[in-house]
Protein backbone atom coordinates (compact mmCIF):
# COMPACT_ATOMS: atom_id res chain seq x y z
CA UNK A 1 76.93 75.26 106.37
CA UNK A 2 78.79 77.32 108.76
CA UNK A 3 77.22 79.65 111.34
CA UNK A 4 78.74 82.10 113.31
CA UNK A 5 82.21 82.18 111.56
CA UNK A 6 84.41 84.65 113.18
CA UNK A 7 87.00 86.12 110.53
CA UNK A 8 90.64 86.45 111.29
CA UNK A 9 91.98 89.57 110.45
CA UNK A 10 93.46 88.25 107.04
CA UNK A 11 89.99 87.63 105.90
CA UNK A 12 88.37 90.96 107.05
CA UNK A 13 91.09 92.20 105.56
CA UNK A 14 90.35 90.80 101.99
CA UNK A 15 86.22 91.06 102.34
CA UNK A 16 87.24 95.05 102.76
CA UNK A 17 89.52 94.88 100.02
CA UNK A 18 87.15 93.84 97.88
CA UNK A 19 84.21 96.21 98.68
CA UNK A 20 86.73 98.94 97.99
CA UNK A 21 87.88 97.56 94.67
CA UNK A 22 84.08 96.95 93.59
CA UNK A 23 83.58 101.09 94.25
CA UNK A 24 86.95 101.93 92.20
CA UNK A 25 85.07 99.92 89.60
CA UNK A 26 81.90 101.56 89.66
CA UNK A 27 83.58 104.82 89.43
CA UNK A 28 85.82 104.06 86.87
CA UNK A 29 82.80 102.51 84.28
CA UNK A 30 80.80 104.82 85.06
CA UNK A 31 82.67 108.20 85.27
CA UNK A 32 80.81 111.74 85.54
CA UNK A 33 81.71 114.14 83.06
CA UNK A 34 84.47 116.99 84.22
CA UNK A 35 85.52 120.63 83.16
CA UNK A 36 87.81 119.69 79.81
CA UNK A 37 91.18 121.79 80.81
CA UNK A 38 94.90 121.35 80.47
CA UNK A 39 96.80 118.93 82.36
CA UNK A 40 98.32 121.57 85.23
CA UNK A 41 101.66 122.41 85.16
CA UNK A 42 104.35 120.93 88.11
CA UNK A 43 107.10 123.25 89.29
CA UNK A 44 110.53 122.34 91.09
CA UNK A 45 110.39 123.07 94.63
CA UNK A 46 112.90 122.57 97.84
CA UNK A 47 113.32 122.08 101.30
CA UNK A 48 112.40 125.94 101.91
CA UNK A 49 108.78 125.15 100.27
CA UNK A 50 108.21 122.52 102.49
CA UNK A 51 109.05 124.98 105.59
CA UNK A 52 106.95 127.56 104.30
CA UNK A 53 104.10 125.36 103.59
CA UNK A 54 104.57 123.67 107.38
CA UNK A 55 104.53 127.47 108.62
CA UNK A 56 101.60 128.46 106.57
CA UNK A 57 99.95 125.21 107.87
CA UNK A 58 100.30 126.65 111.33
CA UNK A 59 98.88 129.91 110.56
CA UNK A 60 95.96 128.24 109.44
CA UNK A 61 95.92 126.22 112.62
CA UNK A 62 96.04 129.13 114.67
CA UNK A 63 93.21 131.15 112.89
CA UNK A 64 90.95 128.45 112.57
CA UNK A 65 90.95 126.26 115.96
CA UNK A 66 87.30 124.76 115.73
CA UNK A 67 88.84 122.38 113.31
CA UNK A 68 90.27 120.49 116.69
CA UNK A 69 87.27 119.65 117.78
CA UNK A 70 85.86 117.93 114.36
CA UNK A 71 89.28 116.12 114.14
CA UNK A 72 89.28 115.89 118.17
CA UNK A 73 86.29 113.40 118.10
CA UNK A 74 87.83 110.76 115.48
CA UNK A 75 91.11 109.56 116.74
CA UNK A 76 90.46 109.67 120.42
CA UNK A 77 87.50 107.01 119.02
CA UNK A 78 90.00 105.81 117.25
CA UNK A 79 92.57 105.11 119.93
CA UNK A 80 89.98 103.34 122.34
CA UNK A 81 89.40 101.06 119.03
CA UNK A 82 92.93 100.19 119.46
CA UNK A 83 93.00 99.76 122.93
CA UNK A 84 90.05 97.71 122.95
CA UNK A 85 92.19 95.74 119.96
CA UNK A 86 94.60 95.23 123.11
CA UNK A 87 92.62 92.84 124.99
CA UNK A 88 91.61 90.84 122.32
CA UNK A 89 94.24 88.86 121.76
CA UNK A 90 93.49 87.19 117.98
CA UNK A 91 93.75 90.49 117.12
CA UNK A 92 97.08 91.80 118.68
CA UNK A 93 99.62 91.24 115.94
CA UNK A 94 96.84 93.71 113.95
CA UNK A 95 96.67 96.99 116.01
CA UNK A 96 100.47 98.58 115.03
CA UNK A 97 99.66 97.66 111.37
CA UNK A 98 96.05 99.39 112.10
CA UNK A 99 97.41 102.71 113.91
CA UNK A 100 100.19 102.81 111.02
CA UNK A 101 97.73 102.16 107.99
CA UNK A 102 95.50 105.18 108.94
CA UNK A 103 98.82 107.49 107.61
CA UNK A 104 97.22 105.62 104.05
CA UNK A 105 93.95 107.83 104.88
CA UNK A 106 95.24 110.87 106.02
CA UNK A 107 94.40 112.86 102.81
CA UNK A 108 91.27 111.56 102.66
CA UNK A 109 90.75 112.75 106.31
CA UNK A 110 92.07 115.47 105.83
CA UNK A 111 89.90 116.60 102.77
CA UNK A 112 87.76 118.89 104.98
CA UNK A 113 91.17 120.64 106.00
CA UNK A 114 91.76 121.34 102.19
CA UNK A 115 88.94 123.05 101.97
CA UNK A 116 89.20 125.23 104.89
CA UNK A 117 92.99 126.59 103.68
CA UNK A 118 91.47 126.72 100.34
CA UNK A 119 88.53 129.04 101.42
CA UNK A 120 90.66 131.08 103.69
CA UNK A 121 93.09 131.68 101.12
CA UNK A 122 90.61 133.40 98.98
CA UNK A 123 89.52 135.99 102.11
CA UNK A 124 86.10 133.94 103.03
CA UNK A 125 85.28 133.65 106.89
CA UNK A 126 85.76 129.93 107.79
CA UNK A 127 84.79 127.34 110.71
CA UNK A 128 85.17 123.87 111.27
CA UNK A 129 82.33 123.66 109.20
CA UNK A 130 83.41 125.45 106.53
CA UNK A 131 84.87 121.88 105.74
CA UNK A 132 81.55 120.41 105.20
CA UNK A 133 81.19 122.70 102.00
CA UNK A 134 83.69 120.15 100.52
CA UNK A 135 80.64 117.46 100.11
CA UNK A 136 79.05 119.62 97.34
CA UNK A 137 81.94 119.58 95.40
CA UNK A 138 81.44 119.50 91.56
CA UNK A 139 84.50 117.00 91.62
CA UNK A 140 82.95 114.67 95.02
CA UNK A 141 82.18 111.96 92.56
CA UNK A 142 86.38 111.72 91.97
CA UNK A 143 87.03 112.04 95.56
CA UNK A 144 85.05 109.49 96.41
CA UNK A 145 87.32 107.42 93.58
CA UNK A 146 90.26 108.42 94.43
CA UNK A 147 89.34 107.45 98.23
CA UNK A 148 88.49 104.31 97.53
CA UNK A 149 91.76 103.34 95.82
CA UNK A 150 93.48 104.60 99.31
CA UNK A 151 90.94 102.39 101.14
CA UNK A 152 92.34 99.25 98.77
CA UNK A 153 96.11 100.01 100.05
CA UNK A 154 94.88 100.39 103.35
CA UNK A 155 93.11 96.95 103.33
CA UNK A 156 95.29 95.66 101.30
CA UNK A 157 98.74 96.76 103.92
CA UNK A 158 96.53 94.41 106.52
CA UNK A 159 96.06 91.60 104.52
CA UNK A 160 100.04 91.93 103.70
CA UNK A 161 101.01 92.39 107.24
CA UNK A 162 98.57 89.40 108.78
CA UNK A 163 100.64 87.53 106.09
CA UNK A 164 104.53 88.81 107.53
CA UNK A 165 103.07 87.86 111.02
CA UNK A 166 101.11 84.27 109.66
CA UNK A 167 104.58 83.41 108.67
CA UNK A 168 107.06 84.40 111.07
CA UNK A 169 105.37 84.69 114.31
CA UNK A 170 101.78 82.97 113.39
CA UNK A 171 99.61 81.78 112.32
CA UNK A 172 98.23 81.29 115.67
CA UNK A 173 97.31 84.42 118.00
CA UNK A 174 99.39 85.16 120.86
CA UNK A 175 98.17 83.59 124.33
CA UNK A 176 98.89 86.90 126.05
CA UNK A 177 100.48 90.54 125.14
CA UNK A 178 103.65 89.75 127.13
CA UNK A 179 103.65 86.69 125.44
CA UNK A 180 103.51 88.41 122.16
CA UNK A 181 105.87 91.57 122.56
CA UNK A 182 109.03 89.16 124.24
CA UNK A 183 108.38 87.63 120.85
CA UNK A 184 109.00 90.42 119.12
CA UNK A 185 111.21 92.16 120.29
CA UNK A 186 113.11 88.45 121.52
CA UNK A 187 113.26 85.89 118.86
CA UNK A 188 114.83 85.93 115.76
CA UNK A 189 111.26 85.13 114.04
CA UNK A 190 110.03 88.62 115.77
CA UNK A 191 112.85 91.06 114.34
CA UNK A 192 112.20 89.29 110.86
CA UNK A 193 108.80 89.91 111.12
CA UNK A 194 109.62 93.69 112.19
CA UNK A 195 111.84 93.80 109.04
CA UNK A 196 109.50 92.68 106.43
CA UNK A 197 106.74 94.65 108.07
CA UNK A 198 108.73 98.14 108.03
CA UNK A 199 109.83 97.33 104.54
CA UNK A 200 106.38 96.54 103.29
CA UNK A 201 104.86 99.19 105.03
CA UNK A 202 107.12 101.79 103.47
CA UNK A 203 105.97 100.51 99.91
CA UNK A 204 102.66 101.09 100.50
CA UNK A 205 103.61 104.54 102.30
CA UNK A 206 105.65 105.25 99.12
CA UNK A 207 102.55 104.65 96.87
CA UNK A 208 100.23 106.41 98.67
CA UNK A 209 102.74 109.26 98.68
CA UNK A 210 103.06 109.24 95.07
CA UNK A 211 99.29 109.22 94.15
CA UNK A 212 97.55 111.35 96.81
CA UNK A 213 100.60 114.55 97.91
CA UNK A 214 98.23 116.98 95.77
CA UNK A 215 95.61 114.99 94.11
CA UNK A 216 93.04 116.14 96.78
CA UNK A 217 93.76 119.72 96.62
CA UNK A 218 93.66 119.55 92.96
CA UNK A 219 90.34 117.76 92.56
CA UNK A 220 89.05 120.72 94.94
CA UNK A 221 90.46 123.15 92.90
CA UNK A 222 89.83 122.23 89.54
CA UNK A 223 87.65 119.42 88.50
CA UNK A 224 90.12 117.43 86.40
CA UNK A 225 88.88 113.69 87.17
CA UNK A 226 90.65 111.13 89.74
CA UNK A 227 92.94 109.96 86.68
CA UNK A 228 94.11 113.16 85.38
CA UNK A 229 94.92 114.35 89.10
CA UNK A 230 96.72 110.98 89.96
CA UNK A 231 98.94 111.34 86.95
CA UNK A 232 100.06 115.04 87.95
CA UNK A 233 100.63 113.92 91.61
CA UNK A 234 102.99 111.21 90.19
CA UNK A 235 104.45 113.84 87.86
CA UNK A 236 105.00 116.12 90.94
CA UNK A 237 106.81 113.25 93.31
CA UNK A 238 108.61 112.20 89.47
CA UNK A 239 109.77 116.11 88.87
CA UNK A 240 111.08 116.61 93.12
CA UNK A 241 111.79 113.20 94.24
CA UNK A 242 114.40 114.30 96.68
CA UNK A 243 112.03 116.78 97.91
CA UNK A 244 109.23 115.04 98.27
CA UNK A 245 110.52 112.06 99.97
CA UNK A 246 111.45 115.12 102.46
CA UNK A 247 108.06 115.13 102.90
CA UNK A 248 107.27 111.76 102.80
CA UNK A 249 109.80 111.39 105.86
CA UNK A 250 108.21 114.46 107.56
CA UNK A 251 104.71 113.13 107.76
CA UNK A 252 106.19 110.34 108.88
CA UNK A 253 107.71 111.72 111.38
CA UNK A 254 104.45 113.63 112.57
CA UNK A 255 102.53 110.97 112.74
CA UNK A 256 104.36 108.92 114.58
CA UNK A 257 104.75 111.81 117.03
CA UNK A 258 101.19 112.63 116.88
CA UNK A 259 100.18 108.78 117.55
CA UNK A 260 101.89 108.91 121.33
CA UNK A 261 99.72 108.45 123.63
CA UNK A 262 96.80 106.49 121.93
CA UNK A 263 96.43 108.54 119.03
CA UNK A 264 95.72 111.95 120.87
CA UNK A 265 98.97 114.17 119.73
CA UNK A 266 96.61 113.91 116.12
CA UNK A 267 94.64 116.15 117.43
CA UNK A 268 97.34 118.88 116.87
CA UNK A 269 98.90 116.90 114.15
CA UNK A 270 96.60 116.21 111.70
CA UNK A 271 95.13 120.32 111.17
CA UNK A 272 98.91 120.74 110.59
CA UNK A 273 99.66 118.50 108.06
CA UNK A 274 96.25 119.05 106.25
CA UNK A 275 96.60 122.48 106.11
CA UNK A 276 100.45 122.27 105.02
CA UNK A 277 99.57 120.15 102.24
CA UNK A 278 96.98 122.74 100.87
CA UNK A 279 99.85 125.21 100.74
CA UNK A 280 102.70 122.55 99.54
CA UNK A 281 100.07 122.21 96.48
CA UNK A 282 99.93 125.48 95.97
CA UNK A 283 103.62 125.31 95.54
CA UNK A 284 103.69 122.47 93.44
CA UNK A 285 101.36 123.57 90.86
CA UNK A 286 101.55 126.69 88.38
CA UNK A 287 98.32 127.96 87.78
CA UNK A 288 97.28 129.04 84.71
């Protein structure tokens, strides 16, 4: 029998995987009953709706600034996470595929963001903790779904990119961080592994796109269940692919901004984006 196993990432990986696929289950057997209603409608938008929503975003931002400090106090935790991931060097090859994977669970982040836009939208006075309001949410139970099936690409991007490294660079850790980054950046095995990582890990960015750019907001909107909202988000990317691979690239580009130094421009970032997306749904779909 084996005692004090220590995982490697690929298997911590997988365990996770398969806690989140066990609660995708559960809510898919067991689903909640939701308010029967029409399938919403998807419109065409263009560059200038992504603008607009970015500059409505702000405005949201600006009038409601307690948010920073509720998003303040996760990724500066999260950044000493990855600099603690630093000096532990079995885990090294992990910590860019970690800081990149948490783009998988912005919108599930951002959720109490949603809400806020959402609420100040319709002339209510809102705080940071206005977001809280989103836990009693008649559609939480679909949330919680739809969350989980981000949490599987999230685990499941590790487990892929422990595998790119096991077979280029690995499967052994690196005996130090210059060790590891000269071969990275200085082997042929490194730049393959760079390849097949950015490649991969636009897939899953491309999937995680397509089912979550307004499922969130539409759950909190109307209570349509995780499947019928993952369709229409899928019908929105299908119906403005051009346009919202614009935004694909833009978050992107955010993030990546936002991540330098240590995670801390999210602070600034995330509100943006959240409340943006609120506004980009509102674009996307015709109410009734």
């Amino acid at each position: 029998m084996l005692k004090n196993h220590v995982e490697n990432p690929f298997e911590y990986a997988i365990e996770k995987l398969s806690w989140a696929l066990s609660d995708v289950g559960r809510s898919l057997t067991h689903p909640r009953l939701h308010v029967i209603e029409a399938p919403p409608s998807v419109r065409r938008i263009d560059r200038r709706d992504l603008t607009l929503s970015l500059r409505e975003g702000l405005a949201d931002m600006a009038a409601v600034r307690d948010d920073v400090v509720f998003i303040g106090v996760i990724y500066p935790v999260a950044g000493l996470i990855l600099a603690n991931l630093l000096f532990r060097y079995e885990f090294l090859p992990m910590v860019f595929p970690l800081a990149s994977g948490f783009a998988l669970l912005g919108p599930v982040a951002a959720i109490g963001l949603y809400e806020i836009s959402r609420r100040r939208e319709r002339g209510e006075h809102v705080s940071w903790g206005t977001g809280l309001k989103v836990l009693s949410s008649p559609a939480m139970g679909s949330i919680l779904g739809l969350g989980s099936v981000l949490l599987i690409l999230f685990f499941a991007w590790l487990a892929i990119a422990y595998g790119v490294y096991a077979v280029t660079l690995g499967p052994e850790p690196p005996k130090s961080a210059a060790v590891f980054f000269e071969q990275v950046f200085e082997t042929p095995a490194g730049w393959a592994m760079i390849a097949l990582g950015i490649a991969a890990g636009a897939v899953f960015a491309a999937v995680a796109l397509a089912i979550a750019a307004i499922s969130f907001p539409l759950l909190l909107e109307h209570d349509v269940g995780m499947a019928t909202a993952i369709r229409t988000s899928l019908k929105a990317v299908a119906e403005n692919p051009q346009t919202m691979a614009l935004w694909g690239l833009i978050v992107a580009g955010l993030l990546v901004l936002g991540s330098l130094p240590a995670l801390a421009g999210l602070i600034v970032v995330m509100p943006l984006l959240g409340h943006a997306t609120w506004h980009l749904y509102r674009k996307v779909i015709a109410e009734p």
